[in-house]
C-alpha atoms as a PDB file:
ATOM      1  CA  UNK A   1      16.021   9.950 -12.071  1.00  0.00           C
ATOM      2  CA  UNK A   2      13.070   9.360 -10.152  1.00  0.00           C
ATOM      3  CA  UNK A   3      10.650  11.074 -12.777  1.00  0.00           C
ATOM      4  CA  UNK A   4      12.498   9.165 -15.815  1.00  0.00           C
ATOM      5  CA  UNK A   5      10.161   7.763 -18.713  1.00  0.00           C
ATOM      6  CA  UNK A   6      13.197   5.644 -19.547  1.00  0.00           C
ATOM      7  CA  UNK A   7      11.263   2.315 -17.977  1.00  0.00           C
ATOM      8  CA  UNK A   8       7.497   3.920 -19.522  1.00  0.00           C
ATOM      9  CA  UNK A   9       4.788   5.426 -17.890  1.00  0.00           C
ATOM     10  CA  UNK A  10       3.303   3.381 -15.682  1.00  0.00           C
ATOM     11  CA  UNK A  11       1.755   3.942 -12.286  1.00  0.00           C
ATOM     12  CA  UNK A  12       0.793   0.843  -9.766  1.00  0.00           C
ATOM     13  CA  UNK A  13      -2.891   3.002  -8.952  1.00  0.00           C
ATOM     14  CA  UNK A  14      -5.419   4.718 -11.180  1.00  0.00           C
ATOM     15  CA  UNK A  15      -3.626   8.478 -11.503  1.00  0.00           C
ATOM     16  CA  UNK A  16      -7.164  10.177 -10.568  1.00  0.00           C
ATOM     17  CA  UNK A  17      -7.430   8.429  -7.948  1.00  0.00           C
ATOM     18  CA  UNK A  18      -3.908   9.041  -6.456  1.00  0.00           C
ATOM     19  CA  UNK A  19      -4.445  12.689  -7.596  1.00  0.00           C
ATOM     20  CA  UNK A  20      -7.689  13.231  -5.818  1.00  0.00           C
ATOM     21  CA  UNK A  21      -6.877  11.812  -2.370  1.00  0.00           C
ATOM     22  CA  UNK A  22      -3.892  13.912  -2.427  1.00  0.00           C
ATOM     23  CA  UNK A  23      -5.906  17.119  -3.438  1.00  0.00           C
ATOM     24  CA  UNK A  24      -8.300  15.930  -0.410  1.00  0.00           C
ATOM     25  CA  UNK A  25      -5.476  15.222   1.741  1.00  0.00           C
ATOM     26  CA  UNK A  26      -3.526  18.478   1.073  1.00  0.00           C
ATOM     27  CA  UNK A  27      -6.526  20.589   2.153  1.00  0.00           C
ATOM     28  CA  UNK A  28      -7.446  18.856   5.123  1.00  0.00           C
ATOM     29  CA  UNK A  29      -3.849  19.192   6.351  1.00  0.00           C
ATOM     30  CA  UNK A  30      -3.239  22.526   5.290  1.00  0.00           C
ATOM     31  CA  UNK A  31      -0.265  21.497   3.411  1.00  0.00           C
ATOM     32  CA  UNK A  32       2.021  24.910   2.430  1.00  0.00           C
ATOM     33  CA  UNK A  33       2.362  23.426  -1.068  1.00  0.00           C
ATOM     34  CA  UNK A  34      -0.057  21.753  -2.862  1.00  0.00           C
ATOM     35  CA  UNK A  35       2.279  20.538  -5.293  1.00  0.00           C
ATOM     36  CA  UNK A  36       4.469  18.960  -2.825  1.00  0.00           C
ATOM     37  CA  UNK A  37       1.364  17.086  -1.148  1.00  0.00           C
ATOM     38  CA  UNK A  38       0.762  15.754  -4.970  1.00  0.00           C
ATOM     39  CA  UNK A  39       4.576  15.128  -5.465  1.00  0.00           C
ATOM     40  CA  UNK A  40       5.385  12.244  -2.396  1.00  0.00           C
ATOM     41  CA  UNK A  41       2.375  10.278  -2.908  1.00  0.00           C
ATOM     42  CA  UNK A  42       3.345   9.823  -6.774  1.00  0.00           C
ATOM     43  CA  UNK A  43       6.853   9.066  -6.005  1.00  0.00           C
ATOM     44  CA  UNK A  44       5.519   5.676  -4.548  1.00  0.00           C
ATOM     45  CA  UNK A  45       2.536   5.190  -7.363  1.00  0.00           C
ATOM     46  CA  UNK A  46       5.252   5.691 -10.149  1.00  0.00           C
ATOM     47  CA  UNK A  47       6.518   2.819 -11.361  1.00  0.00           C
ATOM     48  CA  UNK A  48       9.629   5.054 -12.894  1.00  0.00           C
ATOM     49  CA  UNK A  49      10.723   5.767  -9.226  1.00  0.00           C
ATOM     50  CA  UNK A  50      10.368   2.377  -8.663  1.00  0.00           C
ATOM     51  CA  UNK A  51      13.053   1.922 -10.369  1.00  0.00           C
ATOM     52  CA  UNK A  52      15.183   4.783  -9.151  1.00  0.00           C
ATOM     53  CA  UNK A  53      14.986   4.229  -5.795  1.00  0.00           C
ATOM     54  CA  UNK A  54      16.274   0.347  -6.025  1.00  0.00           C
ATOM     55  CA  UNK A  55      19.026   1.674  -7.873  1.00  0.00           C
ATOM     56  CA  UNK A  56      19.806   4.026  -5.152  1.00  0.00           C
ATOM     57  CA  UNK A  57      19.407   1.525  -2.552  1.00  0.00           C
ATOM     58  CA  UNK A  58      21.449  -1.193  -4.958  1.00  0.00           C
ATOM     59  CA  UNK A  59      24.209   1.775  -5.479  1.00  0.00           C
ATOM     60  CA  UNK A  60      24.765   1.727  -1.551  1.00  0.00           C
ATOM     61  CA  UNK A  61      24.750  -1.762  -0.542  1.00  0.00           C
ATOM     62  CA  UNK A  62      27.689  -2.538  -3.390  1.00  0.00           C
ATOM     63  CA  UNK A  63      29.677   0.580  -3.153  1.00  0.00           C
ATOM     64  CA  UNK A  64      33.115  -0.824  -1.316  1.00  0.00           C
ATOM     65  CA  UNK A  65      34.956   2.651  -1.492  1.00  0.00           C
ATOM     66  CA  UNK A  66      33.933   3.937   1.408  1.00  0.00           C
ATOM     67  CA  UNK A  67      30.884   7.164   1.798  1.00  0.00           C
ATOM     68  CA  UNK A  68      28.110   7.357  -0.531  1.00  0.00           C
ATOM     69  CA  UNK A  69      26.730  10.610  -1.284  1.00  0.00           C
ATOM     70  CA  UNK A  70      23.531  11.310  -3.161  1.00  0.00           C
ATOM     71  CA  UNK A  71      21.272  14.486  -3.738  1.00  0.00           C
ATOM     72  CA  UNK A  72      18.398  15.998  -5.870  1.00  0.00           C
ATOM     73  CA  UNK A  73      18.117  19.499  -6.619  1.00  0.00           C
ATOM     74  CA  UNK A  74      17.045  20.778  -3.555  1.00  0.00           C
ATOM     75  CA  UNK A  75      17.807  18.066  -1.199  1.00  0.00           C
ATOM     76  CA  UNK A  76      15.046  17.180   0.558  1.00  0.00           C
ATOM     77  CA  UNK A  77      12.002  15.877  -1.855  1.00  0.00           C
ATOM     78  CA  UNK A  78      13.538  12.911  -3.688  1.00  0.00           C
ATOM     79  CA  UNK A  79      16.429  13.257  -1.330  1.00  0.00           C
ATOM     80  CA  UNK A  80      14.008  12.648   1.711  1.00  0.00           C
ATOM     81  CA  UNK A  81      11.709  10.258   0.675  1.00  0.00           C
ATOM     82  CA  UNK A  82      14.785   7.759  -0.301  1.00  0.00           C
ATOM     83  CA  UNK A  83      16.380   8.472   2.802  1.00  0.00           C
ATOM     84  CA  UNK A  84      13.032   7.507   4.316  1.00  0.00           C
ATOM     85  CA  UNK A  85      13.042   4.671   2.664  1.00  0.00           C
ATOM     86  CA  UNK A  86      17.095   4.003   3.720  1.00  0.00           C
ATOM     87  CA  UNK A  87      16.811   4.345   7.481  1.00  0.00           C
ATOM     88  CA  UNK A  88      13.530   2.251   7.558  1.00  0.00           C
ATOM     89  CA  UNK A  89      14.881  -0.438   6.147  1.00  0.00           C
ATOM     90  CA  UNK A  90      17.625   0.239   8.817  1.00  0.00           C
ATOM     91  CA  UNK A  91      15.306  -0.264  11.426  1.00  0.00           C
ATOM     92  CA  UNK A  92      15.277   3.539  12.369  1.00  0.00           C
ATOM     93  CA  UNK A  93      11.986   4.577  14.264  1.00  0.00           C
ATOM     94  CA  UNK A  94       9.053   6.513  11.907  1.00  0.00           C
ATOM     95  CA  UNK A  95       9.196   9.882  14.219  1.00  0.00           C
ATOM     96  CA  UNK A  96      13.093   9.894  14.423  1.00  0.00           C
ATOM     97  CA  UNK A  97      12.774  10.028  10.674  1.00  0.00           C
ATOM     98  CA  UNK A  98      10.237  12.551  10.785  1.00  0.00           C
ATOM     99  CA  UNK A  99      12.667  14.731  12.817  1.00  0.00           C
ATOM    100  CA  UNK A 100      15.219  14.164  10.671  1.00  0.00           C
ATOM    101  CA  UNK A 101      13.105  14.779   7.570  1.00  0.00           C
ATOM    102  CA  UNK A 102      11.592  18.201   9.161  1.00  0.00           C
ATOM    103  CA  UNK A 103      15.741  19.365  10.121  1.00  0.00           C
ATOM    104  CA  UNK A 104      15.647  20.532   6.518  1.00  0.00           C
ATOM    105  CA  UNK A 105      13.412  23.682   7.443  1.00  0.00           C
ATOM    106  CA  UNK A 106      16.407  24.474   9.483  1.00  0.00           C
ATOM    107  CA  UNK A 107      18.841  23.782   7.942  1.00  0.00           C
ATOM    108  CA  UNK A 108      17.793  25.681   4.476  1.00  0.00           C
ATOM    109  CA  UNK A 109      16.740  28.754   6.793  1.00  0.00           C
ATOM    110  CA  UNK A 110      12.655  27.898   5.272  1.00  0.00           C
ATOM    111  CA  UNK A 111      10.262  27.042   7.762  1.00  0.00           C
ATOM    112  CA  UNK A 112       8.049  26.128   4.637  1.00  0.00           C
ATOM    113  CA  UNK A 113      11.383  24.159   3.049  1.00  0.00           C
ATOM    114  CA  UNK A 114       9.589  20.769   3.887  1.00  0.00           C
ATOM    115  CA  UNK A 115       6.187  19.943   5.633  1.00  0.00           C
ATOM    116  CA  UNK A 116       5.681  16.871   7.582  1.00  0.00           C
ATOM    117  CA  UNK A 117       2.105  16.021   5.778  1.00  0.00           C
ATOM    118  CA  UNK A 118       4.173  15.616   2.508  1.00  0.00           C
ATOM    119  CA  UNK A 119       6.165  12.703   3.860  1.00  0.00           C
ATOM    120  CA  UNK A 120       3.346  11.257   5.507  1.00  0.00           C
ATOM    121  CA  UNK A 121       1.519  11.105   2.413  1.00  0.00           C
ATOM    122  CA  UNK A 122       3.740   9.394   0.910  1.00  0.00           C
ATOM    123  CA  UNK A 123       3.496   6.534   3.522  1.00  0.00           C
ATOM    124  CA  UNK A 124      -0.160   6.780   3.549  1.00  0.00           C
ATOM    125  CA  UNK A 125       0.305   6.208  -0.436  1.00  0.00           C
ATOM    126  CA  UNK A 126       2.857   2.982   0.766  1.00  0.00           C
ATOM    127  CA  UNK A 127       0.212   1.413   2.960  1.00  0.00           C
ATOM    128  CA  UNK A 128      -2.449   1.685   0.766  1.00  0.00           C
ATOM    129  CA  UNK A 129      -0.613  -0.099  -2.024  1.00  0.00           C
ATOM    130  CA  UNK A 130       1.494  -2.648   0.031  1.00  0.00           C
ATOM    131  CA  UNK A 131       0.260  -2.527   3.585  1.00  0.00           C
ATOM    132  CA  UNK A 132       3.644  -1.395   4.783  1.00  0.00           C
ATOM    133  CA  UNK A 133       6.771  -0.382   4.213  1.00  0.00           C
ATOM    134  CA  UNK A 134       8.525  -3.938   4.278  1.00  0.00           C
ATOM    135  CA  UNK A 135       6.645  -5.118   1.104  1.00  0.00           C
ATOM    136  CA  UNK A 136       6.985  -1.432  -0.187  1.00  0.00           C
ATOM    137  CA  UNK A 137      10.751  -2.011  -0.417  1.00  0.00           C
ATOM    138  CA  UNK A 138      10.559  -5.943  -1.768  1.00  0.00           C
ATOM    139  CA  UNK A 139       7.556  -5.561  -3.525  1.00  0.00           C
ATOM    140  CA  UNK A 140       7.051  -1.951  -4.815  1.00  0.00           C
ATOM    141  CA  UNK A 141      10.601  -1.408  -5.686  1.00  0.00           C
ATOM    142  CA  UNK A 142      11.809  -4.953  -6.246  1.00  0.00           C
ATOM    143  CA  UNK A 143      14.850  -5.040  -3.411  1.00  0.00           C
ATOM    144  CA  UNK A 144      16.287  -8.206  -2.490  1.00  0.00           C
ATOM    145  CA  UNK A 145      16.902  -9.626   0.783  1.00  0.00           C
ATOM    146  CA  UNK A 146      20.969 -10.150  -0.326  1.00  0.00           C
ATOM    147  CA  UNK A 147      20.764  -6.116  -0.775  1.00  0.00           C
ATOM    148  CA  UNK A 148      19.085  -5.409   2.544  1.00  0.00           C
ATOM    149  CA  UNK A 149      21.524  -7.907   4.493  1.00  0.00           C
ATOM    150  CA  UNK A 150      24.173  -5.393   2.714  1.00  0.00           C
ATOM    151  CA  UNK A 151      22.936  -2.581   3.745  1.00  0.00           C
ATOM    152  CA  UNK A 152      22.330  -3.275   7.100  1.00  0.00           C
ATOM    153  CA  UNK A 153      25.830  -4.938   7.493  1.00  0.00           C
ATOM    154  CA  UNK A 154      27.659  -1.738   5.652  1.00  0.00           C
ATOM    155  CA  UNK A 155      25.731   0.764   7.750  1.00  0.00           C
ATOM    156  CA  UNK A 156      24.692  -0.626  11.539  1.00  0.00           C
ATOM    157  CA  UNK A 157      27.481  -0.558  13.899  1.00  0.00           C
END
């Protein structure tokens, strides 16, 4: 549950100040919902998610049985951004992700389903915090290197 108070409340930047460059950052881009722009920067300043996405990550790496199949409610918000954070660690280029991030619009039938500024705000939020997506994942949401070697071995062919 990446918005779970299970682990506290607990955020790794002052919540103003993640709020406000998102505001800032969701007019200047002419983001088609504010709420969204708010949303993907505050799934990498909340410590909660944190926690949620290692165990997502964790979940793949040490599932033997084959496929692993995960979702949120719509399928491309919490969905996305931990897919994001799969295929980077995969070594999968920044714009093929984008591409694959912005396939959503067609494949719900919404060309407002997802917006490319959301997901780029949320790696905006990642360098500012950890100056990159590497310590992101060991840093940020405490992944080990045994659990990275696992993934890559289960999923590159």
């Amino acid at each position: 549950d990446v918005v779970s108070i299970e682990h506290g409340i607990a955020f790794h930047e002052f919540v103003p100040l993640t709020l406000g460059r998102a505001l800032i950052d969701g007019a200047v881009n002419g983001t088609s919902n504010i709420g969204q722009s708010i949303g993907y920067p505050f799934m990498v300043n909340y410590r909660g998610s944190d926690v949620a996405f290692r165990d997502l990550l964790t979940a793949i790496a040490n599932n033997s049985n084959g496929a692993t199949v995960y979702h949120c409610s719509a399928g491309k918000d919490r969905t996305g951004w931990g897919t994001a954070i799969l295929l980077t660690i995969l070594g999968v280029p920044r714009e093929v992700i984008s591409a694959d991030f912005m396939a959503s619009n067609t494949y719900l039938g919404r060309d407002d389903a997802v917006d490319l500024s959301w997901l780029d705000a949320a790696y905006a939020q990642v360098d500012r915090l950890y100056g990159g997506m590497d310590a992101y994942v060991r840093e940020g949401l405490g992944v080990d290197q045994g659990t990275i070697d696992s993934l890559r071995a289960k999923l590159l062919v």
